[in-house]
PDB file of N, CA and C in Angstrom:
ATOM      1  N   UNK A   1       0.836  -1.185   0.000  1.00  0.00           N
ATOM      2  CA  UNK A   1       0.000   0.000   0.000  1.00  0.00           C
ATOM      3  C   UNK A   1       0.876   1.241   0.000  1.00  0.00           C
ATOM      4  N   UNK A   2       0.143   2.493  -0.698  1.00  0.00           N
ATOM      5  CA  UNK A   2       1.228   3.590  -0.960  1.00  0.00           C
ATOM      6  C   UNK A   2       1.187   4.552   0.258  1.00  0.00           C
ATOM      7  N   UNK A   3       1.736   5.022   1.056  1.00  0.00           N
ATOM      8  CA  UNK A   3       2.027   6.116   1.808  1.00  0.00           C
ATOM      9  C   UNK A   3       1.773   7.369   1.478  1.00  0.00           C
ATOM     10  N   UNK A   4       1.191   8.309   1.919  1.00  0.00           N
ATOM     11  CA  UNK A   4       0.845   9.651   1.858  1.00  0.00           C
ATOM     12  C   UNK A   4       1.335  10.412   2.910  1.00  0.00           C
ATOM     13  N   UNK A   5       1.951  11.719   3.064  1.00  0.00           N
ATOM     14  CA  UNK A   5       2.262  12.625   4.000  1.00  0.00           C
ATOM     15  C   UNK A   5       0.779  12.778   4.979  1.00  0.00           C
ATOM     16  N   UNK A   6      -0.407  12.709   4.395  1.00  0.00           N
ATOM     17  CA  UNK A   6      -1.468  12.392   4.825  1.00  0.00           C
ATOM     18  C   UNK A   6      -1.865  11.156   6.375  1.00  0.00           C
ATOM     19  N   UNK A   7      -1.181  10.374   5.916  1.00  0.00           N
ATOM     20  CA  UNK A   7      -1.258   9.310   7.019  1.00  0.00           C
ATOM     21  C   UNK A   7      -0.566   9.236   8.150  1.00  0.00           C
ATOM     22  N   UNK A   8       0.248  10.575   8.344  1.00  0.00           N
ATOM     23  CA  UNK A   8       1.655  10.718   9.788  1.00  0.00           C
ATOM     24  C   UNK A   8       0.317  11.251  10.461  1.00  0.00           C
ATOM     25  N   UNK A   9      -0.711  12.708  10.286  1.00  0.00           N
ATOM     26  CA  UNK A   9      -1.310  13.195  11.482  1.00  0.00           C
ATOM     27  C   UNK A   9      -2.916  11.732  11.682  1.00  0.00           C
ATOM     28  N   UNK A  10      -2.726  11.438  10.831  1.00  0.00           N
ATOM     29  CA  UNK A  10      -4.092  10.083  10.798  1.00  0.00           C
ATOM     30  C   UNK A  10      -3.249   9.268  12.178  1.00  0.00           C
ATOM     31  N   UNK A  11      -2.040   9.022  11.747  1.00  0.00           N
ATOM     32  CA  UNK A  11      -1.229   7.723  12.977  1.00  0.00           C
ATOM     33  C   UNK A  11      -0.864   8.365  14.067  1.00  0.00           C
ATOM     34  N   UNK A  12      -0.497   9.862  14.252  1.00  0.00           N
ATOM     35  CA  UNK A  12      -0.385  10.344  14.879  1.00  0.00           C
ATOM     36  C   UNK A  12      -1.675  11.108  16.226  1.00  0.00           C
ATOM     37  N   UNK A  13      -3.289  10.858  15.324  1.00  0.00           N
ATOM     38  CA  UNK A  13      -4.289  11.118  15.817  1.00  0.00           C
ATOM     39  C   UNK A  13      -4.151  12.919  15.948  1.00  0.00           C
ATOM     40  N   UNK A  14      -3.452  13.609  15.406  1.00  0.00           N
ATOM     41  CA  UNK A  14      -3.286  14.929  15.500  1.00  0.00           C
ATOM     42  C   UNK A  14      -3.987  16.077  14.534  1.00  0.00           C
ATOM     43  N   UNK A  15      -4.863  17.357  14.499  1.00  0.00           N
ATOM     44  CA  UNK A  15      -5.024  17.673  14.062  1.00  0.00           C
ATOM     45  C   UNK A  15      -4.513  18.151  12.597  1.00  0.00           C
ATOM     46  N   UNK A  16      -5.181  19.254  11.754  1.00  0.00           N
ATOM     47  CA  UNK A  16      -3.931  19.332  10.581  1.00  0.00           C
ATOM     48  C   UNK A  16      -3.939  20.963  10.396  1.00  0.00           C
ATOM     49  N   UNK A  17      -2.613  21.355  10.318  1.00  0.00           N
ATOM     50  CA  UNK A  17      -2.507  22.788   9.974  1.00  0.00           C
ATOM     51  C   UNK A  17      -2.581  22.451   8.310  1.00  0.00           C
ATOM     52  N   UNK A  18      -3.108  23.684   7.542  1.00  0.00           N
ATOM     53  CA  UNK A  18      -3.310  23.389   6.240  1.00  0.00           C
ATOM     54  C   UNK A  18      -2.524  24.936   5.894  1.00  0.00           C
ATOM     55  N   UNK A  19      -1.502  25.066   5.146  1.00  0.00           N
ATOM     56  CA  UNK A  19      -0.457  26.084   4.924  1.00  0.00           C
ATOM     57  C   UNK A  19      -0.954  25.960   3.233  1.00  0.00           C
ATOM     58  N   UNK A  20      -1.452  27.148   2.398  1.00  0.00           N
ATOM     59  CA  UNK A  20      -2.080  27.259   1.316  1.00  0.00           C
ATOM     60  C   UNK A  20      -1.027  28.674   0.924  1.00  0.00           C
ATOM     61  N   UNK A  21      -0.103  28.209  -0.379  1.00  0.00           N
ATOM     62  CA  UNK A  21       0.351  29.146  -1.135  1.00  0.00           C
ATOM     63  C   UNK A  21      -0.797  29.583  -1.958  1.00  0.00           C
ATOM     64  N   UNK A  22       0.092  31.132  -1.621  1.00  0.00           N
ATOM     65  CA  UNK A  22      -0.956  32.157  -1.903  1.00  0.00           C
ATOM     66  C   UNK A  22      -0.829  32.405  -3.174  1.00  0.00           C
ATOM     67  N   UNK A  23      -1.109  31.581  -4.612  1.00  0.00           N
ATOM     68  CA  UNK A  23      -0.874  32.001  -5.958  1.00  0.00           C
ATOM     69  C   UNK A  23      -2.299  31.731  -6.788  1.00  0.00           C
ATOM     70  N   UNK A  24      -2.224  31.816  -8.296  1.00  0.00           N
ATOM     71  CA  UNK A  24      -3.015  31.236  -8.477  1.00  0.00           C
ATOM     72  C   UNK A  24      -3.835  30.090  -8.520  1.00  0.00           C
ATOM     73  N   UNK A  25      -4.929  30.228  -8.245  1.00  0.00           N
ATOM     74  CA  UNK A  25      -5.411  28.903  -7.954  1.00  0.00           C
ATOM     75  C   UNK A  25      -5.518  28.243  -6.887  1.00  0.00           C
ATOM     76  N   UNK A  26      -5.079  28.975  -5.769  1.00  0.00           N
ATOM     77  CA  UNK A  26      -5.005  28.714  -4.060  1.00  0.00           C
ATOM     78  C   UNK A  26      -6.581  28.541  -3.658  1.00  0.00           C
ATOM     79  N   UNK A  27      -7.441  29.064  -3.989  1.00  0.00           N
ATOM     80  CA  UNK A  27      -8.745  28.827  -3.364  1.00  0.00           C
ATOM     81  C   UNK A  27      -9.701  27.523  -3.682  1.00  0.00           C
ATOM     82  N   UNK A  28      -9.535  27.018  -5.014  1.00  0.00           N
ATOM     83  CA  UNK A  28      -9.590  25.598  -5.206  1.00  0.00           C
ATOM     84  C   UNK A  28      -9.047  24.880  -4.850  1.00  0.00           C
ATOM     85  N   UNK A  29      -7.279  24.905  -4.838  1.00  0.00           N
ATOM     86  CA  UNK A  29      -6.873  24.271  -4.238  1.00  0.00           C
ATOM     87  C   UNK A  29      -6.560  23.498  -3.081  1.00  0.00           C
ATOM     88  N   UNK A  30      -6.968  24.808  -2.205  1.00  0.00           N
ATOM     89  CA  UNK A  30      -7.199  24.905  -0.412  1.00  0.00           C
ATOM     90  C   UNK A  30      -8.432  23.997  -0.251  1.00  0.00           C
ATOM     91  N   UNK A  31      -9.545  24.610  -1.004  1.00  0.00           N
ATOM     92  CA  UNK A  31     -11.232  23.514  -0.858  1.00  0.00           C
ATOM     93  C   UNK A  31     -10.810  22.103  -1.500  1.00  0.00           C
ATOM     94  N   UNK A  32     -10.375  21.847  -2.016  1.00  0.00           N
ATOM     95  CA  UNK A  32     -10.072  20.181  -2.565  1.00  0.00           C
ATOM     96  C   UNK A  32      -9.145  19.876  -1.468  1.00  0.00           C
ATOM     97  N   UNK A  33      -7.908  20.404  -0.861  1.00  0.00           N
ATOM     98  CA  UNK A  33      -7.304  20.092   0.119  1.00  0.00           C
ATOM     99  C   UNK A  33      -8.098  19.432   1.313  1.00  0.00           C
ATOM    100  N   UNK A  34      -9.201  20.476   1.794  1.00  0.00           N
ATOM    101  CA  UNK A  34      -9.898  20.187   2.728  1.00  0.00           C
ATOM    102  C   UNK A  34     -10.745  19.522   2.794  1.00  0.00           C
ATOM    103  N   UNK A  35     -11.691  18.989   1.649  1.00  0.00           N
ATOM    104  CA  UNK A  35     -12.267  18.482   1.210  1.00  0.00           C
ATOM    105  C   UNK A  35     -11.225  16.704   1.469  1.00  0.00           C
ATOM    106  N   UNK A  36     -10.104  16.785   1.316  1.00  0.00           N
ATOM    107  CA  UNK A  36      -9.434  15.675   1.508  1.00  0.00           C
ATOM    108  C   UNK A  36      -9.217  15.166   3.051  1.00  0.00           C
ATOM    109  N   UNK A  37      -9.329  16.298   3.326  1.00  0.00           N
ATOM    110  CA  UNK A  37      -8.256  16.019   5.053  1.00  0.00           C
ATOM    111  C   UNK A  37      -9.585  15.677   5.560  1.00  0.00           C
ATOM    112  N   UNK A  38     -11.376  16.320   5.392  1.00  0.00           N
ATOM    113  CA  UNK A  38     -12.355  15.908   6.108  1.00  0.00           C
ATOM    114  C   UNK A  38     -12.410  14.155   5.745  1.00  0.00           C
ATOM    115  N   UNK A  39     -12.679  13.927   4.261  1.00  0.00           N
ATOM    116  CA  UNK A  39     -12.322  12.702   4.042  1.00  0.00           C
ATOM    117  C   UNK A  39     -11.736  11.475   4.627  1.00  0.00           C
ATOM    118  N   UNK A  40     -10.289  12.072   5.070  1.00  0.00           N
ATOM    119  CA  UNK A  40      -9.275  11.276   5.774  1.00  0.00           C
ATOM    120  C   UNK A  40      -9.752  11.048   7.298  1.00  0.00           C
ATOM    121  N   UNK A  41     -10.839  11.682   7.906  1.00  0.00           N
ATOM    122  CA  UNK A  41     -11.136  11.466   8.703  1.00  0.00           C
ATOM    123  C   UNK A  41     -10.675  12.354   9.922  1.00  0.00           C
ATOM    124  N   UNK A  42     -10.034  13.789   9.415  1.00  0.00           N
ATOM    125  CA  UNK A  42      -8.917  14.524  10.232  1.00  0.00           C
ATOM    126  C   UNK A  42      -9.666  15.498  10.631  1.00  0.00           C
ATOM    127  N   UNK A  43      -9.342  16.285  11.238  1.00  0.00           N
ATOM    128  CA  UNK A  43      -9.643  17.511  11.684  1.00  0.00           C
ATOM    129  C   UNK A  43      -8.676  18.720  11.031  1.00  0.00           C
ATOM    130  N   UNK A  44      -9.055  19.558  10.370  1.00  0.00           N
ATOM    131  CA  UNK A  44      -8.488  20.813  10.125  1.00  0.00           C
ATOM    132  C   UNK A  44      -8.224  21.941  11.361  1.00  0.00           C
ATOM    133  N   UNK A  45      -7.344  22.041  11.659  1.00  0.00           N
ATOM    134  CA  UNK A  45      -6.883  22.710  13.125  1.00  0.00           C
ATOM    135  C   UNK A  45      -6.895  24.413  12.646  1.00  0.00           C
ATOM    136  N   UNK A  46      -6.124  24.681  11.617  1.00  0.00           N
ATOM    137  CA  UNK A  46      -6.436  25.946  11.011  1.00  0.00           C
ATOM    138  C   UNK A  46      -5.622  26.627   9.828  1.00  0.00           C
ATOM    139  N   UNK A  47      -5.041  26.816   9.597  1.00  0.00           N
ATOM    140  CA  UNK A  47      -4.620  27.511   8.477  1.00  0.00           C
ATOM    141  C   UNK A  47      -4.076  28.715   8.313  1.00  0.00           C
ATOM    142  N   UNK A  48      -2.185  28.577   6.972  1.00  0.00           N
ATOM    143  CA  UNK A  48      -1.892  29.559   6.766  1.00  0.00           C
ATOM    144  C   UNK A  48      -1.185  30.467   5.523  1.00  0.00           C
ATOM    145  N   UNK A  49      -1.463  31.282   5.360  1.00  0.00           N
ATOM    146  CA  UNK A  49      -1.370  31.675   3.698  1.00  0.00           C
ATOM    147  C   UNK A  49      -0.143  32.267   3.478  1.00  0.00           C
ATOM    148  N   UNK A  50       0.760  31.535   2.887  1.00  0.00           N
ATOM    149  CA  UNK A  50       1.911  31.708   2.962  1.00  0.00           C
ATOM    150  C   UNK A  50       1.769  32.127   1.530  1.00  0.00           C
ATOM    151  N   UNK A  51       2.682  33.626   1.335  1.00  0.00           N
ATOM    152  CA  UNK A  51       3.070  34.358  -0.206  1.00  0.00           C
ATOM    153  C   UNK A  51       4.269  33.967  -0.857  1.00  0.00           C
ATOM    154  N   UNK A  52       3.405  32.715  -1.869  1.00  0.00           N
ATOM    155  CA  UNK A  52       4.558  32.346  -2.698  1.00  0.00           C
ATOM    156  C   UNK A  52       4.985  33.079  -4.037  1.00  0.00           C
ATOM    157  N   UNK A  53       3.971  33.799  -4.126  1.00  0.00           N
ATOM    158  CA  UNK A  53       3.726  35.141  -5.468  1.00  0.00           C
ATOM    159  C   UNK A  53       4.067  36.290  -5.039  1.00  0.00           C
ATOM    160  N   UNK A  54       4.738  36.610  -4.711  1.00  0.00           N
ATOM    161  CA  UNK A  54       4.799  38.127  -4.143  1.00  0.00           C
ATOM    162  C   UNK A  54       4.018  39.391  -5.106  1.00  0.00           C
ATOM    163  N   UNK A  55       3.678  38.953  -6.242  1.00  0.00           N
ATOM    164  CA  UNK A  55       3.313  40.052  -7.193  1.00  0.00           C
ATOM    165  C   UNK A  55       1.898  39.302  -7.643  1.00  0.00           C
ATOM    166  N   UNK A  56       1.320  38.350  -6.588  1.00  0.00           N
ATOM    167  CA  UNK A  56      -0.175  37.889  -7.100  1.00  0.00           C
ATOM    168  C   UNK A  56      -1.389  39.111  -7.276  1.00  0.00           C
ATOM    169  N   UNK A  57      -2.018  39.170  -8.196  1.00  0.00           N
ATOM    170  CA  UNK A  57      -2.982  40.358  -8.309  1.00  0.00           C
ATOM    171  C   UNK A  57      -4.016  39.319  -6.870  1.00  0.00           C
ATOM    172  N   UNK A  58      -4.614  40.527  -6.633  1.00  0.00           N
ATOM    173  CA  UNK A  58      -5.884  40.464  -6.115  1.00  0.00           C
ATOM    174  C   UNK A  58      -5.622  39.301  -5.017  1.00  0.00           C
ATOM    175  N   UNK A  59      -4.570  39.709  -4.079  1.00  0.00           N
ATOM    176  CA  UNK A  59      -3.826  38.809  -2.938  1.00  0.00           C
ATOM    177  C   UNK A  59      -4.949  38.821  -2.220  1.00  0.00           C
ATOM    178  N   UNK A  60      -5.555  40.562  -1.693  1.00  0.00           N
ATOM    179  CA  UNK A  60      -6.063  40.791  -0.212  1.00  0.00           C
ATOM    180  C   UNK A  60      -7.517  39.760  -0.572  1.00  0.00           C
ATOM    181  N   UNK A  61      -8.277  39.828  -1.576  1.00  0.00           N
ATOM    182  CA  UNK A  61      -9.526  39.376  -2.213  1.00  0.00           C
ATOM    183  C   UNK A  61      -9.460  37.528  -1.937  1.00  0.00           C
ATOM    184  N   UNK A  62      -8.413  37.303  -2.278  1.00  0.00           N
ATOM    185  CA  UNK A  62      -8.254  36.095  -2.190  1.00  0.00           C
ATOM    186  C   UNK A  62      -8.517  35.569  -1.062  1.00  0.00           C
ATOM    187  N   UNK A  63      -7.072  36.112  -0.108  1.00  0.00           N
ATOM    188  CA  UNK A  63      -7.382  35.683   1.108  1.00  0.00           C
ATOM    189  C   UNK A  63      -8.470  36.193   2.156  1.00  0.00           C
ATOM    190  N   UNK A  64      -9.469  37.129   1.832  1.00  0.00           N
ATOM    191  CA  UNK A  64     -11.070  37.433   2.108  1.00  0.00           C
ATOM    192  C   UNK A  64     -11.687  36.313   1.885  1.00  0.00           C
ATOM    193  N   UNK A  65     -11.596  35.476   1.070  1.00  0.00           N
ATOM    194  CA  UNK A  65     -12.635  34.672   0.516  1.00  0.00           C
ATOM    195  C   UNK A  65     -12.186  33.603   1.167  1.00  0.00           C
ATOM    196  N   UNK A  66     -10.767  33.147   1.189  1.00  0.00           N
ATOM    197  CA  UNK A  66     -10.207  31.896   2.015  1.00  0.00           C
ATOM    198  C   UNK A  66     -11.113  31.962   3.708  1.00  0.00           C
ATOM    199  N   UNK A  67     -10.428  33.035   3.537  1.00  0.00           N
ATOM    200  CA  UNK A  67     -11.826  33.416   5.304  1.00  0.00           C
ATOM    201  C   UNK A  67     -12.565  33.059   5.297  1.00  0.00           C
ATOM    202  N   UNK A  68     -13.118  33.316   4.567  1.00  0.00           N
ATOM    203  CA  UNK A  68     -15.205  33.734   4.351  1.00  0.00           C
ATOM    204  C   UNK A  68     -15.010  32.160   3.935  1.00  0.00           C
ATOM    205  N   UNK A  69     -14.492  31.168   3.444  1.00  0.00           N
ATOM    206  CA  UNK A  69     -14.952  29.911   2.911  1.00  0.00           C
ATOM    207  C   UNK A  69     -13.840  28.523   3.980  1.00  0.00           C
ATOM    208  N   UNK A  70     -13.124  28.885   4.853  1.00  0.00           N
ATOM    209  CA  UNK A  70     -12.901  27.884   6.048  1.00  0.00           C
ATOM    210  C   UNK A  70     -13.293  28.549   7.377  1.00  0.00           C
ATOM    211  N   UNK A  71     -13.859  26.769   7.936  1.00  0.00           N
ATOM    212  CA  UNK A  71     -13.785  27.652   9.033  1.00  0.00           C
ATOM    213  C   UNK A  71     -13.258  27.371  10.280  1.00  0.00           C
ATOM    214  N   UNK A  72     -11.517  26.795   9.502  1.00  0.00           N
ATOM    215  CA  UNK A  72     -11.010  27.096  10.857  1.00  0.00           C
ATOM    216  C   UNK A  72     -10.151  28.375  10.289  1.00  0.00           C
ATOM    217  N   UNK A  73      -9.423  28.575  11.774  1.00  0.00           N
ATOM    218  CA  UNK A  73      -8.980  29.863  11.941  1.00  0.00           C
ATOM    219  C   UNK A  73      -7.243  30.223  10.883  1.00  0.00           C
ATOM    220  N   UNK A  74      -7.422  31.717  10.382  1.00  0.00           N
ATOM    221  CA  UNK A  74      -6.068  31.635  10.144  1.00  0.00           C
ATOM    222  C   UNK A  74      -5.382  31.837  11.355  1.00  0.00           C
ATOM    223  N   UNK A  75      -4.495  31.331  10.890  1.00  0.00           N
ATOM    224  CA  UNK A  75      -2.834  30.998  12.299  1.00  0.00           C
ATOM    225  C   UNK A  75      -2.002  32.140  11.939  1.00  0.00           C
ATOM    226  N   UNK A  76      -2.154  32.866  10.388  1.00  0.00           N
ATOM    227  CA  UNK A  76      -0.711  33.882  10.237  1.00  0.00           C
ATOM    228  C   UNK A  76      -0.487  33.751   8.515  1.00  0.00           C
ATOM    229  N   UNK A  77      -0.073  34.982   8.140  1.00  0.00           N
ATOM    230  CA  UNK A  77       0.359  35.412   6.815  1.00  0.00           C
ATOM    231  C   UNK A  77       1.910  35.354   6.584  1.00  0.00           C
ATOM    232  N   UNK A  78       2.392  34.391   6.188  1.00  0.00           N
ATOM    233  CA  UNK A  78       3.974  34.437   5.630  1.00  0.00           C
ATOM    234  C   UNK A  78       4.410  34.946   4.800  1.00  0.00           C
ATOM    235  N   UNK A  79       4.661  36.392   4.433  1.00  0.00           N
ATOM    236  CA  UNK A  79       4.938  37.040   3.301  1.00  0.00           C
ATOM    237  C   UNK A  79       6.662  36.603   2.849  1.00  0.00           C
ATOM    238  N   UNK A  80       6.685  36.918   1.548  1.00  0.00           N
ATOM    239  CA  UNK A  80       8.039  36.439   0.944  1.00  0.00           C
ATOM    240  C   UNK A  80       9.401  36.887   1.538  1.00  0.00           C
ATOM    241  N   UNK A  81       9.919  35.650   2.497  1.00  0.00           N
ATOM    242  CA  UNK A  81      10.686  35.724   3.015  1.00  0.00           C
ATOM    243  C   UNK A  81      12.488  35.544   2.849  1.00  0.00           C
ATOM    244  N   UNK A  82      13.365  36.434   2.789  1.00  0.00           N
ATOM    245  CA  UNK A  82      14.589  36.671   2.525  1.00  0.00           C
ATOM    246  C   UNK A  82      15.152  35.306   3.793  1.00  0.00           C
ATOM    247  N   UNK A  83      15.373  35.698   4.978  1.00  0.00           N
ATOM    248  CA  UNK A  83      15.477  34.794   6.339  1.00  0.00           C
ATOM    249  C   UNK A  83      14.096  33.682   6.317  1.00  0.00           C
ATOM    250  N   UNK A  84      14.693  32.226   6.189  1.00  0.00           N
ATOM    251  CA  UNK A  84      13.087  31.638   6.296  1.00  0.00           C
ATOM    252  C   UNK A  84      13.992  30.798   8.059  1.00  0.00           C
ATOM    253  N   UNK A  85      14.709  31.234   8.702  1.00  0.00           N
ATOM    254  CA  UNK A  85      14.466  30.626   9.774  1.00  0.00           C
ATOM    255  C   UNK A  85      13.754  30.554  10.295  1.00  0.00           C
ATOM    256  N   UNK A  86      13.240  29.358  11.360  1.00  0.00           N
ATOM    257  CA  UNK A  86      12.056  28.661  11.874  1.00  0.00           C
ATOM    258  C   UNK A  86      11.764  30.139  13.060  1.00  0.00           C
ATOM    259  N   UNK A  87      12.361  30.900  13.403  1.00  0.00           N
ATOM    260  CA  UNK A  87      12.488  32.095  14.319  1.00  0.00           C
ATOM    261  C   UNK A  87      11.593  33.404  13.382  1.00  0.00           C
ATOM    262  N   UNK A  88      12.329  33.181  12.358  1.00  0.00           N
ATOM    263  CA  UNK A  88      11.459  34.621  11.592  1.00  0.00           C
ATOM    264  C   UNK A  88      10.271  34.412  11.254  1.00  0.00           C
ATOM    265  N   UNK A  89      10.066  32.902  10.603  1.00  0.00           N
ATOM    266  CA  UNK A  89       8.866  32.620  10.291  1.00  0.00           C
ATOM    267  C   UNK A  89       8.095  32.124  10.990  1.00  0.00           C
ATOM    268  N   UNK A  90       8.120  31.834  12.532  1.00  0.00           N
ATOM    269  CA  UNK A  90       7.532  31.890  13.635  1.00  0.00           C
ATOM    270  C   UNK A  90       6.581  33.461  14.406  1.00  0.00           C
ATOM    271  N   UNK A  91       7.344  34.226  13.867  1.00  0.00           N
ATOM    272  CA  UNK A  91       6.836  35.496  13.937  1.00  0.00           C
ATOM    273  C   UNK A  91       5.878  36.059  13.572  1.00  0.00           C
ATOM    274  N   UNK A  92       5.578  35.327  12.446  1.00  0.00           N
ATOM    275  CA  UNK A  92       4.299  35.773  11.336  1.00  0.00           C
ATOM    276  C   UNK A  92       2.707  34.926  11.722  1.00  0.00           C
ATOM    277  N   UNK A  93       3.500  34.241  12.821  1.00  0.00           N
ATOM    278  CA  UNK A  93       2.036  33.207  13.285  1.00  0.00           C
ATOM    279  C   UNK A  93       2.132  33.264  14.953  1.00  0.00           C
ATOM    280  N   UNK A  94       0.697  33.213  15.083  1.00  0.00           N
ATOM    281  CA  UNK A  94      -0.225  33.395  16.384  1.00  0.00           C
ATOM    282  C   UNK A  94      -1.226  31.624  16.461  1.00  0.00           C
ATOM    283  N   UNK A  95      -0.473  30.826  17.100  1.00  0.00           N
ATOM    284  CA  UNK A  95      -0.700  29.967  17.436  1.00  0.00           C
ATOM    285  C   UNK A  95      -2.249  29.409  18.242  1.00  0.00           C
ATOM    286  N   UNK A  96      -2.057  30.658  19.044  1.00  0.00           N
ATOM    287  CA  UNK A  96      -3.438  30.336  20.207  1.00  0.00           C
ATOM    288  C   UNK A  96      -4.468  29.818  20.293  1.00  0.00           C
ATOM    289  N   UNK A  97      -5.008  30.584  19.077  1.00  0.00           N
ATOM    290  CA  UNK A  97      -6.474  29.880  18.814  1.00  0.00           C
ATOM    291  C   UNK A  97      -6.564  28.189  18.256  1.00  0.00           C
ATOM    292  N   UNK A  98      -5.044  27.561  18.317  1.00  0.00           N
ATOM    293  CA  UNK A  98      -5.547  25.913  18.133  1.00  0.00           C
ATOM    294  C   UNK A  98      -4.440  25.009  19.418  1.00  0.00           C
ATOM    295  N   UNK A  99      -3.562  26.154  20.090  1.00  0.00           N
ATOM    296  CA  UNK A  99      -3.278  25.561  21.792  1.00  0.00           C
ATOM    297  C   UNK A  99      -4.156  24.441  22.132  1.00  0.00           C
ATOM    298  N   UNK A 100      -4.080  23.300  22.378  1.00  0.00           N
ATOM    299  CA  UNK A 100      -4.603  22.673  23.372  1.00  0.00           C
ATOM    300  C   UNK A 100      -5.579  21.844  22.593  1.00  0.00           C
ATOM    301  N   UNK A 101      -6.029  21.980  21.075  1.00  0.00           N
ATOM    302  CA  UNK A 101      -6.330  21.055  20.418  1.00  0.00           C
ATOM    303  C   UNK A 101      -5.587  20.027  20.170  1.00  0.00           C
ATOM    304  N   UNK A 102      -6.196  19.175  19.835  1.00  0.00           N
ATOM    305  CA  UNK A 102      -6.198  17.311  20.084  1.00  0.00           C
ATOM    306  C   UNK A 102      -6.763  16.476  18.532  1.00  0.00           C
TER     307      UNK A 102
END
């Protein structure tokens, strides 16, 4: 049987952060994502829109609608990062609202 990155938080029983580059095509992509992880039987813990386009038209619109269409919480905006240490890009996210989920 084939293995999926999918099956570590399934064995692990752990929720799932869902990290959605922000380019074209991110908002289908994100709903088929999720659409998978409910599938799998997981829980979506929350979500974060990391800018892999730095020059995407109609960024803010996008991620309005990512809002308006999950509903778990965003965790944080990763804009295009020069330093991607786990420190800088820790910065850009607010954890709290999925603390203590299971």
């Amino acid at each position: 049987s084939r293995q999926t990155l999918a099956d570590l938080p399934k064995q692990l029983k752990v929720p799932v952060v869902l990290v959605i580059g922000m380019k074209l095509g991110c908002i289908s992509h994100a709903l088929l994502t999720v659409e998978a992880i409910v599938k799998d039987g997981l829980r979506l813990a929350g979500w974060v829109a990391n800018r892999v386009d730095p020059d995407m038209s109609c960024y803010q619109e996008n991620l309005d609608t990512l809002k308006g269409m999950l509903s778990a919480p965003l965790l944080g905006e990763i804009p295009m990062l020069e330093d991607i240490s786990p420190e800088n890009v820790a910065s850009y996210l607010d954890i709290d609202p999925i603390v203590g989920c299971s």
